[in-house]
Protein backbone atom coordinates (compact mmCIF):
# COMPACT_ATOMS: atom_id res chain seq x y z
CA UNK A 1 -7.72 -11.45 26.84
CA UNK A 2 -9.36 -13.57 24.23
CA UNK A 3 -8.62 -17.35 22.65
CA UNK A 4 -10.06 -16.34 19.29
CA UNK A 5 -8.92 -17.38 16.12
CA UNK A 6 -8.47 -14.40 13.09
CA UNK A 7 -7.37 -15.25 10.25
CA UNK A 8 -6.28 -12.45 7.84
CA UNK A 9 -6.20 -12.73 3.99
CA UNK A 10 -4.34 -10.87 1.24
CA UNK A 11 -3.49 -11.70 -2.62
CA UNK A 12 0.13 -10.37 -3.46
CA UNK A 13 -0.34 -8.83 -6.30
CA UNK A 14 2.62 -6.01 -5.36
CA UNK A 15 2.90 -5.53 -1.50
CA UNK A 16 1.07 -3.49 -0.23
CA UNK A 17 -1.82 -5.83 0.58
CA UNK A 18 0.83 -8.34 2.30
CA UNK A 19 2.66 -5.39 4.21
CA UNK A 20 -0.58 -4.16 5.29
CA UNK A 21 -1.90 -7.56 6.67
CA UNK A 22 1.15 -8.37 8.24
CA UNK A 23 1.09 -5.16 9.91
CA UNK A 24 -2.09 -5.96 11.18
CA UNK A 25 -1.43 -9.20 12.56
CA UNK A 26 1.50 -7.66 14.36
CA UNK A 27 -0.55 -5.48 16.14
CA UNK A 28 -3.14 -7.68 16.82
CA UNK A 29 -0.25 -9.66 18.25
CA UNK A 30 0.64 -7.32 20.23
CA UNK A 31 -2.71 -6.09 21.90
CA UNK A 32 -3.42 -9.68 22.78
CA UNK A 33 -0.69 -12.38 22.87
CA UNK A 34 -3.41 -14.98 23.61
CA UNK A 35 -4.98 -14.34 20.04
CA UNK A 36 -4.69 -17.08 17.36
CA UNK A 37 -3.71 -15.01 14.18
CA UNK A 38 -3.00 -16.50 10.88
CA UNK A 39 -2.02 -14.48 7.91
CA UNK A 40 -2.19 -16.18 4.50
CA UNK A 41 -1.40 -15.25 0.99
CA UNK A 42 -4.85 -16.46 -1.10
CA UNK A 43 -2.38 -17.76 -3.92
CA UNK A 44 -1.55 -20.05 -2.34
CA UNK A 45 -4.50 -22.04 -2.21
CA UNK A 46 -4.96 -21.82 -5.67
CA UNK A 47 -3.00 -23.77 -8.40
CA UNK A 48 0.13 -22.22 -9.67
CA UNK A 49 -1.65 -21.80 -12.86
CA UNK A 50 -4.19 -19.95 -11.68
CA UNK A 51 -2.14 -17.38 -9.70
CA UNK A 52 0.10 -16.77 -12.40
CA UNK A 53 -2.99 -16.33 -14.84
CA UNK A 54 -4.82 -14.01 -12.68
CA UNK A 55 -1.22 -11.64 -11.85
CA UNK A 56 -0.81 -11.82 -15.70
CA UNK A 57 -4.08 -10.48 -16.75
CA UNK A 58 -3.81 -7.87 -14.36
CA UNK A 59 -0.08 -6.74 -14.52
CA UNK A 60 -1.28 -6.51 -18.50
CA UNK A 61 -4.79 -5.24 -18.60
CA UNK A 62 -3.19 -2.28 -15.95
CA UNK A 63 0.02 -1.76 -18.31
CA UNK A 64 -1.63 -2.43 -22.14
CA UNK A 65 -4.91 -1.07 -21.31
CA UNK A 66 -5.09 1.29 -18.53
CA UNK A 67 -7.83 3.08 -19.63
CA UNK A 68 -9.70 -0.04 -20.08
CA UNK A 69 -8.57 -0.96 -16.24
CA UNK A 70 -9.45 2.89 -14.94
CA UNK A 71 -13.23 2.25 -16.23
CA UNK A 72 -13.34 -1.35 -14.72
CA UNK A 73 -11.63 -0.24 -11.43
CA UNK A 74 -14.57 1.90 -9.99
CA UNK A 75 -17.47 2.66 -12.55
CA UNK A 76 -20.72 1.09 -11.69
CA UNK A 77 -21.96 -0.24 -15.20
CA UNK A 78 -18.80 -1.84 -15.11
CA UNK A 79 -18.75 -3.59 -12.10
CA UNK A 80 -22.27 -4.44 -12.97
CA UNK A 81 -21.27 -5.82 -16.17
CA UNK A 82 -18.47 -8.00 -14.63
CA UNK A 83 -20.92 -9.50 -12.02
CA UNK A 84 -20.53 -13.02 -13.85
CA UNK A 85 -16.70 -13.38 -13.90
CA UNK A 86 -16.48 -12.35 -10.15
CA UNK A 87 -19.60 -15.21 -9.35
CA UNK A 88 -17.62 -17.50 -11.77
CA UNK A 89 -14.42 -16.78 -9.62
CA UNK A 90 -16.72 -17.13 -6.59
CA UNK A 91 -17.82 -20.37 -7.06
CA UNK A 92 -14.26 -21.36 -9.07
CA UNK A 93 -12.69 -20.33 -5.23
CA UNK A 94 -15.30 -21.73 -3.25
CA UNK A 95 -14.70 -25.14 -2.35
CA UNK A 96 -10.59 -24.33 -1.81
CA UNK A 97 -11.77 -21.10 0.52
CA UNK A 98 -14.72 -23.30 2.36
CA UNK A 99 -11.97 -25.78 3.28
CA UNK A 100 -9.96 -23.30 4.76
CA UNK A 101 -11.92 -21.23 6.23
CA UNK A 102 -13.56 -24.88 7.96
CA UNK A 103 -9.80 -26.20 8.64
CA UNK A 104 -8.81 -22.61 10.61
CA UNK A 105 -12.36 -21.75 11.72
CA UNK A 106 -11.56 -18.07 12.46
CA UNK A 107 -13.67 -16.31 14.18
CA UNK A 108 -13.12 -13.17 12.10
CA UNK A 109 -11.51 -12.92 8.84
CA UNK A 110 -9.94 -9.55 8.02
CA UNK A 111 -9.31 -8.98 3.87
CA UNK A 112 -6.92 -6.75 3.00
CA UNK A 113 -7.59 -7.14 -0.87
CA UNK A 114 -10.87 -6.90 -2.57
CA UNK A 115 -11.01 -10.58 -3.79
CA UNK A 116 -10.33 -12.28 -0.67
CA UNK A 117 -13.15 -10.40 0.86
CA UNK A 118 -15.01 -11.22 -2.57
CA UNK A 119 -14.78 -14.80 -1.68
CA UNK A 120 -15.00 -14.42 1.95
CA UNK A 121 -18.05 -12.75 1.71
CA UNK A 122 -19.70 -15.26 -0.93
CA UNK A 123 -18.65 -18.02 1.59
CA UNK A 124 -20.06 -16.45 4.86
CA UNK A 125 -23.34 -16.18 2.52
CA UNK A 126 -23.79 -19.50 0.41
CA UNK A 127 -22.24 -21.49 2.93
CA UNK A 128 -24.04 -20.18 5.88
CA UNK A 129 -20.42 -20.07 7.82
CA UNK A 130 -20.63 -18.01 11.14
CA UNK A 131 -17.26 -15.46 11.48
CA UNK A 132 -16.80 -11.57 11.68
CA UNK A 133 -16.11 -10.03 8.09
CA UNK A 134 -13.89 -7.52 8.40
CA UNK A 135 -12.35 -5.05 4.96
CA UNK A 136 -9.57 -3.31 4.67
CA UNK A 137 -8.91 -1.18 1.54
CA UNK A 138 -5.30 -0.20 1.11
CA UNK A 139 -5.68 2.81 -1.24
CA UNK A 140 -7.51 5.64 -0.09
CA UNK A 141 -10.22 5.59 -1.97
CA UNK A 142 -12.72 2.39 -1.58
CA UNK A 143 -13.59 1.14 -4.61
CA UNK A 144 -17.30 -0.47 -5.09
CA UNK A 145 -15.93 -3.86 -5.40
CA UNK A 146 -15.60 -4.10 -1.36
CA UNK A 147 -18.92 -3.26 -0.38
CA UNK A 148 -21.38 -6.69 0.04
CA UNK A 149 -23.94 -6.98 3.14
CA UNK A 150 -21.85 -9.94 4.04
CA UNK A 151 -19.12 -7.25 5.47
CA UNK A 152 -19.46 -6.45 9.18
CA UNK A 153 -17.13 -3.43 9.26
CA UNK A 154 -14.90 -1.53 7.19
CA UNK A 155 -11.73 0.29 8.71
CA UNK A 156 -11.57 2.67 5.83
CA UNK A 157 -8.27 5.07 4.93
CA UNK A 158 -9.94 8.18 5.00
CA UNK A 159 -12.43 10.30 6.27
CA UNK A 160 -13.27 10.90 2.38
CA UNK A 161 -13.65 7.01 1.79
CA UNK A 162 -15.66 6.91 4.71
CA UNK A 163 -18.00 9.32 3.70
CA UNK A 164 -17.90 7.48 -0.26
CA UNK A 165 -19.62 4.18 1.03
CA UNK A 166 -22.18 5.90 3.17
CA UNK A 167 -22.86 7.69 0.23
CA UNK A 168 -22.89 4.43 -1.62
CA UNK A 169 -25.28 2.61 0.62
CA UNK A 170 -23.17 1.11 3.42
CA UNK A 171 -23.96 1.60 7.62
CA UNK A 172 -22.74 4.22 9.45
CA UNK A 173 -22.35 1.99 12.08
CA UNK A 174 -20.50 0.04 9.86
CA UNK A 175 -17.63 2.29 9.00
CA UNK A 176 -14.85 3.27 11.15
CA UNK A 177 -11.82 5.57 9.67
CA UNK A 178 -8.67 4.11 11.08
CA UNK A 179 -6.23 4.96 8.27
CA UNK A 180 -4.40 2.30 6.08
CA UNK A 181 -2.25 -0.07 8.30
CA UNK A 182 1.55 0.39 8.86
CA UNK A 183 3.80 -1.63 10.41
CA UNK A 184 4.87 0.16 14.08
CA UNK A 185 8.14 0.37 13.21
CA UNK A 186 7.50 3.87 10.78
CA UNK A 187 6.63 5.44 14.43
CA UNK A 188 10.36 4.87 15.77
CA UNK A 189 11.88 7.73 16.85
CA UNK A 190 15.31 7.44 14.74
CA UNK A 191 18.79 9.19 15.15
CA UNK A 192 19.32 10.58 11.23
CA UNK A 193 23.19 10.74 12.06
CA UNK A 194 23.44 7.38 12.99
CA UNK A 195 21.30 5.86 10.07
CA UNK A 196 22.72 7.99 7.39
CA UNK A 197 26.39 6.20 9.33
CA UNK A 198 24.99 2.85 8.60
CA UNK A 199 24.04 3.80 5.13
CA UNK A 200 27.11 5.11 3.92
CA UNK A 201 25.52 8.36 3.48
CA UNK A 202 27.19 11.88 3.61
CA UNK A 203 25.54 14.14 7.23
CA UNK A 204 25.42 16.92 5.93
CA UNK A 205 24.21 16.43 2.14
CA UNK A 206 20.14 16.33 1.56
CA UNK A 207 18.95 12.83 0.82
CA UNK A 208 16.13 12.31 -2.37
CA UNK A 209 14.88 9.04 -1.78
CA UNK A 210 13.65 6.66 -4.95
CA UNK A 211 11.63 4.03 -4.79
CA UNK A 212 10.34 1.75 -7.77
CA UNK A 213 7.37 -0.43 -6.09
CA UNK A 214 8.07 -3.63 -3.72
CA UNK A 215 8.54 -5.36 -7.32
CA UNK A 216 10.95 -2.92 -8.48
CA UNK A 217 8.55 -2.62 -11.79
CA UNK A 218 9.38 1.53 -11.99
CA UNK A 219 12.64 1.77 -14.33
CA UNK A 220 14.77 4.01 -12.31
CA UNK A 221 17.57 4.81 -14.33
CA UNK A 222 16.06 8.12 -16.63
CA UNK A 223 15.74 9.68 -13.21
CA UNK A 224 18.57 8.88 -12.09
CA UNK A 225 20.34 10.79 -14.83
CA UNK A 226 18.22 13.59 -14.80
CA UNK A 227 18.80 14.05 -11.61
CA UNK A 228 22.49 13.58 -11.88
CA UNK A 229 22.49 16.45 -14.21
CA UNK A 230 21.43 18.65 -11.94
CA UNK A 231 24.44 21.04 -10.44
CA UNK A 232 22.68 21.51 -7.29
CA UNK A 233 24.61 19.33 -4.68
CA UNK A 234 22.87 16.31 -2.90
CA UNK A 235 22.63 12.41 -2.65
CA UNK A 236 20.89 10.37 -4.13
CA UNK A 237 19.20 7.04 -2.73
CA UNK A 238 17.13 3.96 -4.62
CA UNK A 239 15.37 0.94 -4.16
CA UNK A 240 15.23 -1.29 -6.86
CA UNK A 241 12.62 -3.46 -4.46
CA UNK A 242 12.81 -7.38 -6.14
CA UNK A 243 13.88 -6.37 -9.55
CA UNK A 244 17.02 -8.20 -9.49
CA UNK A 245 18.31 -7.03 -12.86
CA UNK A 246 17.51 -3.41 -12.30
CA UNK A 247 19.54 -3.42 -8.76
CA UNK A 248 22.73 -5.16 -10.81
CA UNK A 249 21.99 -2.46 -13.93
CA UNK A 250 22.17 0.51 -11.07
CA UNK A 251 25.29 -1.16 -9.44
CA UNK A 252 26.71 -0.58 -12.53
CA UNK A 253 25.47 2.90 -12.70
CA UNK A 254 27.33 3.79 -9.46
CA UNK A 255 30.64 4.86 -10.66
CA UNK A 256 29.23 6.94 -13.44
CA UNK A 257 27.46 9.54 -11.55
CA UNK A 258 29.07 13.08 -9.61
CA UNK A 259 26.40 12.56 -7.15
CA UNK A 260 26.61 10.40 -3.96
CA UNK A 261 24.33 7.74 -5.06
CA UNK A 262 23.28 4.34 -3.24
CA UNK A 263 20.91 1.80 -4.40
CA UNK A 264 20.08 -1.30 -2.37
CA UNK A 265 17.18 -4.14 -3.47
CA UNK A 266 14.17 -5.09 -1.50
CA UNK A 267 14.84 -4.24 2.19
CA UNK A 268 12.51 -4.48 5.22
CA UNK A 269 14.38 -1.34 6.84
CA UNK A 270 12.62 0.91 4.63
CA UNK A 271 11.49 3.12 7.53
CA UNK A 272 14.97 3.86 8.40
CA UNK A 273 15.29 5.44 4.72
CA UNK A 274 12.39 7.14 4.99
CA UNK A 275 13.75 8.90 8.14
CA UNK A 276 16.92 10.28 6.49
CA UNK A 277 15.72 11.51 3.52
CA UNK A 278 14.28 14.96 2.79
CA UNK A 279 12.17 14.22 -0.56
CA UNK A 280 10.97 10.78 -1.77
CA UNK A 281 9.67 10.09 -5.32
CA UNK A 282 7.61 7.61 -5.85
CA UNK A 283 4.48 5.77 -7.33
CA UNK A 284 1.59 6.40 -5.12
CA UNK A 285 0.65 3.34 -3.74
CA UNK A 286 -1.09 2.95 -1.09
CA UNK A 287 1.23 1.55 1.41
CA UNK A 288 4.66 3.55 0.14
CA UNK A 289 1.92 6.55 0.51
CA UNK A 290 0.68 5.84 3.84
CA UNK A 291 4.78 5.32 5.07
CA UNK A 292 5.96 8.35 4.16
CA UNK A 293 2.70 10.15 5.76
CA UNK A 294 3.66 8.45 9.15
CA UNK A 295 7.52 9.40 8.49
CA UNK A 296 6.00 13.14 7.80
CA UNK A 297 8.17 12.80 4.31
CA UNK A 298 7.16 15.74 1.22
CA UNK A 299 6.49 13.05 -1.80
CA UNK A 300 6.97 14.00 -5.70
CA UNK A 301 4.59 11.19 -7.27
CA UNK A 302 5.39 9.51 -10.61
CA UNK A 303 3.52 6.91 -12.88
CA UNK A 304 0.67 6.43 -11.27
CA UNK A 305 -1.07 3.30 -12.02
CA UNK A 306 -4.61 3.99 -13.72
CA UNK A 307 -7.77 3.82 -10.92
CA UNK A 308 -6.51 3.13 -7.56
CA UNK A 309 -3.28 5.26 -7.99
CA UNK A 310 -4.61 7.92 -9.77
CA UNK A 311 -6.69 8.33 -7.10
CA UNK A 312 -4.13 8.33 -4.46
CA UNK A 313 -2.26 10.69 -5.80
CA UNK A 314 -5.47 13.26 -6.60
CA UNK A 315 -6.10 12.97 -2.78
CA UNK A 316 -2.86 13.24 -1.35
CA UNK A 317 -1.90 16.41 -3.90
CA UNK A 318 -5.64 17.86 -3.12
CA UNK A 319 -4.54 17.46 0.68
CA UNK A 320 -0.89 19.22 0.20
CA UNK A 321 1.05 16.04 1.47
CA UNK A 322 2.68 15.26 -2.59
CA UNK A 323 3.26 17.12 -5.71
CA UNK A 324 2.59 14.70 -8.86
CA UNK A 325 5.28 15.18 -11.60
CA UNK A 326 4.09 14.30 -15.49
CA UNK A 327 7.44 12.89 -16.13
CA UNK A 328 11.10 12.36 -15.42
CA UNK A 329 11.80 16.30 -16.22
CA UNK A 330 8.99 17.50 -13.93
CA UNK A 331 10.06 15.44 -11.34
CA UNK A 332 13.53 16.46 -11.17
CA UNK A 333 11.97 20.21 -11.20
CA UNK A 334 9.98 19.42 -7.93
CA UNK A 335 12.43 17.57 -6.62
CA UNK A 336 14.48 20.40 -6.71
CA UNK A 337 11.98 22.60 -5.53
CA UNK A 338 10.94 20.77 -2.66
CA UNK A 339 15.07 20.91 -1.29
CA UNK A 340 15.31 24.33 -1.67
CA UNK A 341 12.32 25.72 -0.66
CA UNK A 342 11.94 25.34 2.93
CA UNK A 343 8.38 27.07 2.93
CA UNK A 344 7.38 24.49 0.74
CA UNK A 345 8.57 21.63 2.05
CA UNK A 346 7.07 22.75 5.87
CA UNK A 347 3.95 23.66 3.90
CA UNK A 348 3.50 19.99 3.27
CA UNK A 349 4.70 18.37 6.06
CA UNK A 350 1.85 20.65 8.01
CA UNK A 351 -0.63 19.14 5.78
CA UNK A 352 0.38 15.34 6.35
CA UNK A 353 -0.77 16.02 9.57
CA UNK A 354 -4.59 16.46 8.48
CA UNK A 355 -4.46 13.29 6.92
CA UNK A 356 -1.72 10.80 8.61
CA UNK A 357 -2.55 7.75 10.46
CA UNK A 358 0.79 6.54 11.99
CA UNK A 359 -1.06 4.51 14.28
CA UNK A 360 -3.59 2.58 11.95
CA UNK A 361 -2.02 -0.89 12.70
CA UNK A 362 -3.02 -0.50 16.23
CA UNK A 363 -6.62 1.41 15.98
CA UNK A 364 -7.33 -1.29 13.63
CA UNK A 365 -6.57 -4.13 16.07
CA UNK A 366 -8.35 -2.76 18.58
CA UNK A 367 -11.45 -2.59 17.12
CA UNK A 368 -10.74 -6.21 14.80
CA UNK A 369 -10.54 -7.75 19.06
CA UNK A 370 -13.84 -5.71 19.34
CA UNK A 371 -15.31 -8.67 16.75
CA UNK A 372 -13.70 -11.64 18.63
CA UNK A 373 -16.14 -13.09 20.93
C-alpha cells in the first residue's frame, strides 16, 4: 500500500477526457484505498475568459474549418509551425499550473488531454519539479502533440498507437498498451429483461440506441425520422446528453412517431443502455467508442469530427467492430442491416474482441501505482 499523492488532469472540452480520468481515479481508488488521488478539470484554474476563449476557438475552428483542424490535428509541419502558440500557452499556464502542482505536490500526474500534459510537461522541465509524467490519449490514435521527453510513460489505446510513437521516436520501454480507460461499471454483468423493465422498453422488440455526444451537439431528429419511416418493427432509444433544448424538442417528438421511441438527457447509467440495445449509432469518440467495445455493441458511426474522429472511426471500421454511414440515409440502411443480419452483426461482435479493453481502468492503475514511490 502506498501514501502517494496523484493527481490527474483533464480539460473538458466534451467528456471523454473527464469520463476517462475519473475512471481512472476510480480504479486507482480501488487498487489502493491509501492513495491520495485528485482529479481536476484544468479550466478551472484558468479565468473564465480564458476557458470560454479556448472551447470557442476550438468548437469553431473543428465545425467552420475542419479541414483546417484535420491538417493541424496530426501533420508535422503543422505542429512545427504552431510551436510558438503552444510555448505562449506554456508560459501563459505556467505560473497557475506551478502553483498547483506545488500546493498538491503529486507524486505523479496522469493527463488525460494533450494540453494538460503540454503544460505538465513544460513545468516538470523549466521548473525542475520532481513527479512521474504519465499520458493518456483518449482516441486511438496518438497524435504528435503528446510526445515530449518530459513524459515517463504512455498507456496508449492500441497496439497500432503503440507501434505509431515508437515509430515516431518514443521508448519502448516507455509505452505500454492498456486500452482507453472505462469506468468498471461497462463490465457489469446486466439482466436485459430487467433494464429494458426500468426503461420502459418493449422485451421482445430490438433496441437501436442514439447517442449525440456528452454535449448533445449531434442534431438527432433527421434520424429519428428516417428511421421512423422504416416499416421494419423496432424501438428506438436517444440521448440528447446536456443539450437541454434538443431533449425538450424530442419530448415533443414522442407522440408523433409509430415506433416505440424514448429519449432521456445526460445520464450516468449509460452502460445499462448500452446493454439492451442491439445497434448503437453514434459519433466515434473515443470514450462512446471504447464503451460500446467493452459492452461488445455493433456501432453504425456518423459525423465524425475531422482528425481524431476520423481516425477512430478508420480504425474501428478497418478492425470490423463499426460500419461508418455518410449520412442520415446510409445510416438508417446499416442500421437496418445490422438487425437483420445476424451473420453480420456476430461478424462484428467477434472482431471487438481483437481490439476491446474492458479492463483499461484497472491495467492502467496498476501500472500508474507502479510510478508512486
Amino acid at each position: 500500500m502506498s501514501s502517494g499523492t496523484i493527481l490527474i488532469l483533464y480539460v473538458s472540452v466534451g467528456q471523454g477526457h473527464r469520463k476517462a480520468a475519473l475512471a481512472i481515479q476510480y480504479a486507482l481508488r480501488a487498487e489502493d484505498p491509501f492513495l491520495k488521488v485528485a482529479c481536476l478539470d484544468l479550466l478551472e484554474i484558468w479565468p473564465a475568459w480564458v476557458g470560454g476563449l479556448f472551447t470557442g476557438l476550438y468548437r469553431r475552428l473543428v465545425h467552420l474549418a475542419p479541414r483546417l483542424w484535420n491538417s493541424v490535428y496530426d501533420h508535422r509541419q503543422v505542429k512545427e509551425g504552431l510551436n510558438r502558440p503552444l510555448q505562449f500557452l506554456s508560459r501563459f499556464s505556467r505560473r497557475r499550473v506551478k502553483l498547483l502542482l506545488e500546493e498538491l505536490d503529486p507524486d505523479t500526474v496522469v493527463c488525460t488531454q494533450a494540453i494538460p500534459s503540454i503544460l505538465a510537461a513544460d513545468c516538470k522541465r523549466s521548473l525542475n519539479l520532481n513527479y512521474s509524467l504519465v499520458a493518456v490519449p483518449t482516441d486511438f490514435r496518438a497524435h504528435r502533440y503528446w510526445i515530449d521527453d518530459q513524459v515517463d510513460l504512455y498507456l496508449l489505446p492500441s497496439e497500432e498507437s503503440g507501434t505509431q510513437l515508437v515509430g515516431d521516436g518514443v521508448g519502448i520501454d516507455r509505452v505500454r498498451v492498456t486500452g482507453i480507460p472505462v469506468h468498471p461499471e461497462f463490465s457489469r454483468q446486466l439482466d436485459p429483461l430487467v433494464l429494458k423493465e426500468k426503461y420502459g422498453l418493449s422485451p421482445v422488440e430490438q433496441i437501436i440506441l442514439l447517442m449525440g455526444g456528452g454535449d448533445g451537439t449531434v442534431s438527432l431528429e433527421r434520424l429519428i425520422l428516417a428511421l421512423d419511416g422504416r416499416r421494419e418493427r423496432f424501438q428506438i432509444v436517444a440521448l440528447s446528453g446536456r443539450n437541454l433544448r434538443q431533449h425538450a424538442h424530442l419530448k415533443r417528438l414522442q407522440s408523433q412517431l409509430s415506433h416505440h421511441f424514448q429519449v432521456f438527457g445526460f445520464i450516468e447509467s449509460v452502460d445499462e443502455l448500452m446493454a439492451v440495445a442491439d445497434v448503437i449509432v453514434t459519433k466515434p469518440g473515443g470514450l462512446t467508442t471504447a464503451e460500446a467495445l467493452a459492452k461488445k455493441l455493433p456501432m453504425v458511426l456518423i459525423d465524425p469530427l475531422p482528425g481524431q474522429e476520423e481516425l477512430n472511426a478508420e480504425f474501428l471500421e478497418r478492425n470490423g467492430a463499426a460500419i461508418q454511414a455518410s449520412d442520415e440515409k446510409a445510416a438508417v440502411e446499416l442500421v437496418v442491416k445490422v438487425l437483420q443480419n445476424d451473420n453480420l452483426r456476430l461478424r462484428m461482435i467477434k472482431s471487438m474482441e481483437m481490439i476491446r479493453r474492458p479492463d483499461a481502468a484497472r491495467q492502467a492503475a496498476e501500472d500508474i501505482i507502479k510510478l508512486v514511490p
